[in-house]
C-alpha atoms as a PDB file:
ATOM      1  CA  UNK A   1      11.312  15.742  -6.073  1.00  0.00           C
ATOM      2  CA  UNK A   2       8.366  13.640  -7.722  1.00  0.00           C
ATOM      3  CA  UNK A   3       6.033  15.009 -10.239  1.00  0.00           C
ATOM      4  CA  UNK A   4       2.822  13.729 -10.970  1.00  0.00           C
ATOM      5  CA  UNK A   5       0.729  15.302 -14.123  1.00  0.00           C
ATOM      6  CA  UNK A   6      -2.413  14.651 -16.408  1.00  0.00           C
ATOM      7  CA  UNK A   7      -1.382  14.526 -20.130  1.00  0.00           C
ATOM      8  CA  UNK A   8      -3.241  13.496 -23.501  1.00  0.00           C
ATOM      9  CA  UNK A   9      -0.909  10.223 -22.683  1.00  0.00           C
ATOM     10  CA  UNK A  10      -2.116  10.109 -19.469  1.00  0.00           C
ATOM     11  CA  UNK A  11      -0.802  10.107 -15.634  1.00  0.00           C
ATOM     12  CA  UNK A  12       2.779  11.299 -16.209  1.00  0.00           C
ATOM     13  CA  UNK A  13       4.567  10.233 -12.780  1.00  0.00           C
ATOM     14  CA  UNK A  14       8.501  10.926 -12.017  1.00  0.00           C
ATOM     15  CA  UNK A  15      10.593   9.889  -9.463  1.00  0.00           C
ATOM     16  CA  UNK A  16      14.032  10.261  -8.631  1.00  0.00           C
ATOM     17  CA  UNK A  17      16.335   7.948  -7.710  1.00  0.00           C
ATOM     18  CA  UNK A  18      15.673   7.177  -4.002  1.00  0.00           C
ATOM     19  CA  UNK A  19      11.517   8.035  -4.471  1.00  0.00           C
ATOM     20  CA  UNK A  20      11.552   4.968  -6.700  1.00  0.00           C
ATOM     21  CA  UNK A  21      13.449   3.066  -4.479  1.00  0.00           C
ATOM     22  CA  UNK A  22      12.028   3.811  -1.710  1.00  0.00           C
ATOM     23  CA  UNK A  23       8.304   2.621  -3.536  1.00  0.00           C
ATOM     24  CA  UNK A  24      10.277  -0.279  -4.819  1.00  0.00           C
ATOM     25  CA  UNK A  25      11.249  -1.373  -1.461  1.00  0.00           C
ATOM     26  CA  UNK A  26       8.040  -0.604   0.584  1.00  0.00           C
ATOM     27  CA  UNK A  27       5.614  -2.195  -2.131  1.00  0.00           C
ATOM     28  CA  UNK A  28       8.259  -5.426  -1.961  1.00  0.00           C
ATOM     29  CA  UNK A  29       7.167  -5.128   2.241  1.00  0.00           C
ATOM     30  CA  UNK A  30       3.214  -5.065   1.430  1.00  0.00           C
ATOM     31  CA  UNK A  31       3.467  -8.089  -0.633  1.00  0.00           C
ATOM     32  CA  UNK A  32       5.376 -10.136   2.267  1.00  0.00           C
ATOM     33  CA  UNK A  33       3.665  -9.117   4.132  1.00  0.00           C
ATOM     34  CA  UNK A  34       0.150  -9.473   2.485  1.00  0.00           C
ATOM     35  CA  UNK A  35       1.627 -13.169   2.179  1.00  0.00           C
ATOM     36  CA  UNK A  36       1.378 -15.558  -0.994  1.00  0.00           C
ATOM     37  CA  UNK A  37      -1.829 -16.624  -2.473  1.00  0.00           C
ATOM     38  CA  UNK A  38      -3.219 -20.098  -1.524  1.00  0.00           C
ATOM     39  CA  UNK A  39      -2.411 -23.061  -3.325  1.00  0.00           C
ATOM     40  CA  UNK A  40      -3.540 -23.812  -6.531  1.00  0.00           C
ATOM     41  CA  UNK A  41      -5.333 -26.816  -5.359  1.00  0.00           C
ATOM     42  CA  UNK A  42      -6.958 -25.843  -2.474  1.00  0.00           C
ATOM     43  CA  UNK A  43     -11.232 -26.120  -3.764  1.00  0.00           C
ATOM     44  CA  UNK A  44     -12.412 -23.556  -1.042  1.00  0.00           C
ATOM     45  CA  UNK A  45      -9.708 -20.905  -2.178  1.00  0.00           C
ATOM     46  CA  UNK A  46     -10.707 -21.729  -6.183  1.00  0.00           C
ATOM     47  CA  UNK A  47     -13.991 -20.041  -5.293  1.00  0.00           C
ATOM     48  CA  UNK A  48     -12.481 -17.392  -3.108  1.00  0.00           C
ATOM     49  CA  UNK A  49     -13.659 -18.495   0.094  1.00  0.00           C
ATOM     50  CA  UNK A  50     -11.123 -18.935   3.432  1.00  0.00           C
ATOM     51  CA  UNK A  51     -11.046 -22.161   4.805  1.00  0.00           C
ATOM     52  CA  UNK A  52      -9.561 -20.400   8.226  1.00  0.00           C
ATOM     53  CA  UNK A  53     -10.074 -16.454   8.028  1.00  0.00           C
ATOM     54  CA  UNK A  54      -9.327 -15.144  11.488  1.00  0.00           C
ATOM     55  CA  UNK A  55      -8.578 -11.716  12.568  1.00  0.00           C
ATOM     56  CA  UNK A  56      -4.997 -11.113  12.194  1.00  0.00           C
ATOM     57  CA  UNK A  57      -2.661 -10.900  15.358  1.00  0.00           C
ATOM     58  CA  UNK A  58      -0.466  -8.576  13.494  1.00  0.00           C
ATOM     59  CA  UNK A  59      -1.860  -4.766  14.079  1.00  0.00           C
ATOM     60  CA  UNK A  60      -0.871  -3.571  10.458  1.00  0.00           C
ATOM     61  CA  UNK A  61      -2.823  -6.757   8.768  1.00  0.00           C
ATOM     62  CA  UNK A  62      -5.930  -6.175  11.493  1.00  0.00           C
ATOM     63  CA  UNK A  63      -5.711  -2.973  10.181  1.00  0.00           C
ATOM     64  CA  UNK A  64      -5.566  -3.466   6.442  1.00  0.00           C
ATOM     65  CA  UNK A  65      -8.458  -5.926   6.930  1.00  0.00           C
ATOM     66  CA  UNK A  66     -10.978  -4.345   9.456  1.00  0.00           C
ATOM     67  CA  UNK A  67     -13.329  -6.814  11.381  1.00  0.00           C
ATOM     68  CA  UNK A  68     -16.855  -5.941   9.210  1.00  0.00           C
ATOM     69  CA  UNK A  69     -19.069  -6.449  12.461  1.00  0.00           C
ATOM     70  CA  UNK A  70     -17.107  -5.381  15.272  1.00  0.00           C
ATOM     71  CA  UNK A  71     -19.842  -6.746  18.164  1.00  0.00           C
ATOM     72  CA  UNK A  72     -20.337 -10.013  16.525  1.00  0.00           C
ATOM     73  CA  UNK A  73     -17.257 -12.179  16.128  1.00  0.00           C
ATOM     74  CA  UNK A  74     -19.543 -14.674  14.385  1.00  0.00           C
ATOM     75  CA  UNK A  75     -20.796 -12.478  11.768  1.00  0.00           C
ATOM     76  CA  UNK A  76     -17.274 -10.987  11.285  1.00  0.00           C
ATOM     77  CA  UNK A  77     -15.292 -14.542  10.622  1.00  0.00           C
ATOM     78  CA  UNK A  78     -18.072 -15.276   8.173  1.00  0.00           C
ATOM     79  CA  UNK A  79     -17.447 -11.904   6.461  1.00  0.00           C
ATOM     80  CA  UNK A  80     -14.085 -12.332   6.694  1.00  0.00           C
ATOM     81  CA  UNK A  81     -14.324 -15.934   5.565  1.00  0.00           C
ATOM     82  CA  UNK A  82     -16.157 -14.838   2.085  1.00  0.00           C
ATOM     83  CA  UNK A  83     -14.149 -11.589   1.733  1.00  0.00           C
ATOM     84  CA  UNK A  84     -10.574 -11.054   2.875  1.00  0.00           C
ATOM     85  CA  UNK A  85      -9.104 -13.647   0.070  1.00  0.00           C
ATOM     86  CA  UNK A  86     -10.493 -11.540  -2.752  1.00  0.00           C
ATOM     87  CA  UNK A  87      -9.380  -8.421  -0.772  1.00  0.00           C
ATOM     88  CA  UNK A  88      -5.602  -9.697  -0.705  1.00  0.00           C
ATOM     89  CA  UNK A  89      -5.672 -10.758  -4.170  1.00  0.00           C
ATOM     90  CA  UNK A  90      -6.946  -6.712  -5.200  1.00  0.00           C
ATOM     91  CA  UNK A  91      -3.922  -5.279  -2.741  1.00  0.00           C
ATOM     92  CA  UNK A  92      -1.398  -7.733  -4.099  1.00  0.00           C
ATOM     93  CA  UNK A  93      -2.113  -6.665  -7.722  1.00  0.00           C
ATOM     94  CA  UNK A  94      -2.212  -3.273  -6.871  1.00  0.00           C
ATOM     95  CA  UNK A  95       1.269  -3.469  -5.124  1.00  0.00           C
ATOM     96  CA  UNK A  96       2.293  -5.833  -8.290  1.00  0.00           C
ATOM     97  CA  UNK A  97       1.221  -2.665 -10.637  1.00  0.00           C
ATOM     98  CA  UNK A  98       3.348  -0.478  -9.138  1.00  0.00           C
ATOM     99  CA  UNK A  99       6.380  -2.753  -9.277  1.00  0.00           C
ATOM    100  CA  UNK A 100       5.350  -3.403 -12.359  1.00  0.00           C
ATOM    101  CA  UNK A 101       5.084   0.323 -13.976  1.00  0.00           C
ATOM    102  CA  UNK A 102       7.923   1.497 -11.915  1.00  0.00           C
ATOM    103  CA  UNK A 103      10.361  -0.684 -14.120  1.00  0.00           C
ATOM    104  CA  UNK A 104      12.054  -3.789 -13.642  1.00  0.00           C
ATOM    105  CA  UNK A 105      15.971  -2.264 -13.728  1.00  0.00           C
ATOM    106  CA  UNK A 106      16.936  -1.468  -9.501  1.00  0.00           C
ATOM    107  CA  UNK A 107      18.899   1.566  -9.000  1.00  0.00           C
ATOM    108  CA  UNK A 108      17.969   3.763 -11.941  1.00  0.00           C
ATOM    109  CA  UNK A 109      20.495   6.422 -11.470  1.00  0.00           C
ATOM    110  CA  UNK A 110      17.878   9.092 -13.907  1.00  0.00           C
ATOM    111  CA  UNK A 111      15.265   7.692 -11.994  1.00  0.00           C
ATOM    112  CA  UNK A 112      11.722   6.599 -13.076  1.00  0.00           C
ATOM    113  CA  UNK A 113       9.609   8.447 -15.486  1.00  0.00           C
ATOM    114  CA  UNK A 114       6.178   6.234 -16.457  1.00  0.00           C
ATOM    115  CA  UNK A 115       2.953   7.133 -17.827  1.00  0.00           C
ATOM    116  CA  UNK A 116      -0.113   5.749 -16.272  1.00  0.00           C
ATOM    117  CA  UNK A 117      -3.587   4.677 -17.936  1.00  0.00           C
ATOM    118  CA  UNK A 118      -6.617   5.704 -15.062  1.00  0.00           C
ATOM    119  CA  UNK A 119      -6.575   1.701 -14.475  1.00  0.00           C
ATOM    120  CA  UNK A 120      -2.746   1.428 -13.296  1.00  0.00           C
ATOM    121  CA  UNK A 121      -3.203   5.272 -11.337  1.00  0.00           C
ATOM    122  CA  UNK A 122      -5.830   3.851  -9.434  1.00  0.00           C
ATOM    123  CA  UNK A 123      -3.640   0.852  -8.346  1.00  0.00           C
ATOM    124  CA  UNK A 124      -1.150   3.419  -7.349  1.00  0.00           C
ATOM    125  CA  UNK A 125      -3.714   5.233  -5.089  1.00  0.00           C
ATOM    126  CA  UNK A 126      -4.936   1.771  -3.976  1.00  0.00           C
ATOM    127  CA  UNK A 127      -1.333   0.723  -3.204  1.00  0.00           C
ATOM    128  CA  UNK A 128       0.263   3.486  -1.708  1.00  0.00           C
ATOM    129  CA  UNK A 129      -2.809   3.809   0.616  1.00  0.00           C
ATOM    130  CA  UNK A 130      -2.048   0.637   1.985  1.00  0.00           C
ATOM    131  CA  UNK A 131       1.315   1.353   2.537  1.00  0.00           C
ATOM    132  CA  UNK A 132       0.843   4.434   4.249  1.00  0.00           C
ATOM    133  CA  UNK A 133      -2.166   2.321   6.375  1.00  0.00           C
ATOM    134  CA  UNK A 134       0.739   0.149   7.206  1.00  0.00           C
ATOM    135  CA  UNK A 135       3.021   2.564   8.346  1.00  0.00           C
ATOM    136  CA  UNK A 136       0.759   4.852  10.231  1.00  0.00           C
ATOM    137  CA  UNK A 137      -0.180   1.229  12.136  1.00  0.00           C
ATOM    138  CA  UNK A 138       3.373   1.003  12.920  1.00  0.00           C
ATOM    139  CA  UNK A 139       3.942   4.815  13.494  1.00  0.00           C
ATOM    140  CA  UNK A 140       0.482   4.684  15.546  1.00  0.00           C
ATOM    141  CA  UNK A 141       0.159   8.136  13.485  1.00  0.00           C
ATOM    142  CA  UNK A 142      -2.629  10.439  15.469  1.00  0.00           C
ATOM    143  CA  UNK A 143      -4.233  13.734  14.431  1.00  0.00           C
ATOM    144  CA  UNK A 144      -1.063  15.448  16.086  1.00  0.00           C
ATOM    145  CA  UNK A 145       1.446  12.919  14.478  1.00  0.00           C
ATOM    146  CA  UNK A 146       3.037  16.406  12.796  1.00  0.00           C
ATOM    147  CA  UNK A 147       3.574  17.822  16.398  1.00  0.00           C
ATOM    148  CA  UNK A 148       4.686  14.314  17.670  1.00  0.00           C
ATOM    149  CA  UNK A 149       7.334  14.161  14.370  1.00  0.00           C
ATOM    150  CA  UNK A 150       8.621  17.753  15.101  1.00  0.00           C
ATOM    151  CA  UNK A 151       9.646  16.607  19.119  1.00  0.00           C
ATOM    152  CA  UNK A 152      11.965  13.713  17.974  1.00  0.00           C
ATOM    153  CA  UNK A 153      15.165  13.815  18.096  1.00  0.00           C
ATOM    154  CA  UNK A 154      16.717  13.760  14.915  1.00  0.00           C
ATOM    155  CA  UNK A 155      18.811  10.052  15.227  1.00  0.00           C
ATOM    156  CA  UNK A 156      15.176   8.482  16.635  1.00  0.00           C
ATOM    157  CA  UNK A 157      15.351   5.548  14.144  1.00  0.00           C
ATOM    158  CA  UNK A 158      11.609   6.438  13.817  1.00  0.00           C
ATOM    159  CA  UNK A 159      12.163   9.763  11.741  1.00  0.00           C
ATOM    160  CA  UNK A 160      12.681   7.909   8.571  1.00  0.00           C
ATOM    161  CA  UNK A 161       9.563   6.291   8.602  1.00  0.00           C
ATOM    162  CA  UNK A 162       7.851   9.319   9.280  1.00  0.00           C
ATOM    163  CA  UNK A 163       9.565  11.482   6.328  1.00  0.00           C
ATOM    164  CA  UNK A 164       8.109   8.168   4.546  1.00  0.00           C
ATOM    165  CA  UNK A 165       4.758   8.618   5.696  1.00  0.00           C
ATOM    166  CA  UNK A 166       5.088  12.503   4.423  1.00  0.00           C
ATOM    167  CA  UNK A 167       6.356  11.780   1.673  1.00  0.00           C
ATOM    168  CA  UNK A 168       3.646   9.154   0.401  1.00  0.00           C
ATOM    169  CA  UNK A 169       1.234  11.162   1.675  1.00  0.00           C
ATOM    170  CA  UNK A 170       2.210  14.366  -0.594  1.00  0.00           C
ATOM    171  CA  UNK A 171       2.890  11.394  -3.437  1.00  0.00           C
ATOM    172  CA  UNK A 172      -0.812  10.122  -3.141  1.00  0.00           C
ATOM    173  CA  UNK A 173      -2.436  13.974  -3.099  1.00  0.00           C
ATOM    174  CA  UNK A 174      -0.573  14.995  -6.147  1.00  0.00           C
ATOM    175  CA  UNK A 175      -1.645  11.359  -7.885  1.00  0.00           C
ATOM    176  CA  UNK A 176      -5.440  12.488  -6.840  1.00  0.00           C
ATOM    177  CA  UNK A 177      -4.948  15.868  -8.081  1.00  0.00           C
ATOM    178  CA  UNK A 178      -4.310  14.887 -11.533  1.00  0.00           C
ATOM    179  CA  UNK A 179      -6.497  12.264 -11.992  1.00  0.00           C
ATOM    180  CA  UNK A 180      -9.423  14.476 -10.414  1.00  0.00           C
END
């Protein structure tokens, strides 16, 4: 089971095997699906600003990227347009600061022990809330998703996710905890 601590060092997070991989593995998912940054030579992108920012189509990216005016659709594409490219780039390093503090080496068999500054913890927080965003999207995770869990049949493909979702969730309270 994880552990997550404050220490004169700082955050001290462990994971076992699987927890690791598991982060791994999901964190890999946000990042294709968060898609790669624009081109080096694009001008509008140098200054952070969307040539084409639309809403997405995809539920999890509409999601993790919110319409700011939600009775204007003008007003919201020009948010959008100004906003969402800086937002991707802050959930892509976030995602790229866990993969980065978890290690490099894949299948661990002592798992991961790292200690986090407060800079790298709150990537972790920002990270794993996206993921859990992302899942609960998929999940379409309600105030009774516990009760809704509980009533599946153990081989539903969709209990894994939702151990997942648990899991994280206990994960990101016990990173809050210590930092707070």
């Amino acid at each position: 089971m994880s552990a997550v601590k404050r220490t004169r060092k700082g955050i001290v997070l462990r994971l076992e095997p699987e927890e690791a991989a598991l982060v791994r593995a999901l964190m890999e998912q946000l990042l294709e699906l968060l898609g790669e940054p624009p081109a080096a030579d694009d001008e509008l992108a140098a200054v952070g600003i969307s040539g084409d920012a639309k809403k997405p189509d995809d539920p999890v990216l509409a999601r993790l990227f919110p319409d700011a005016y939600r009775e204007d659709g003008d007003a919201a594409g020009e948010f959008r347009r100004y906003t969402e490219m800086g937002l991707r780039d802050g959930k892509r390093e976030a995602a790229g600061t866990v993969l980065m503090t978890l290690g490099a080496v894949e299948g661990v068999a002592a798992g991961v022990d790292t200690v986090l500054d407060e800079d790298q913890a709150q990537a972790w927080l920002r990270a794993l809330n996206d993921v859990r965003l992302a899942l609960g999207t998929r999940l379409d995770i309600s105030e009774e998703w516990y009760e809704e869990a509980a009533r599946l049949d153990p081989n539903d493909p969709r209990m894994a996710m939702f151990a997942a979702y648990d899991w994280l969730t206990m994960l990101q309270e016990s990173l809050v905890r210590a930092m707070f």
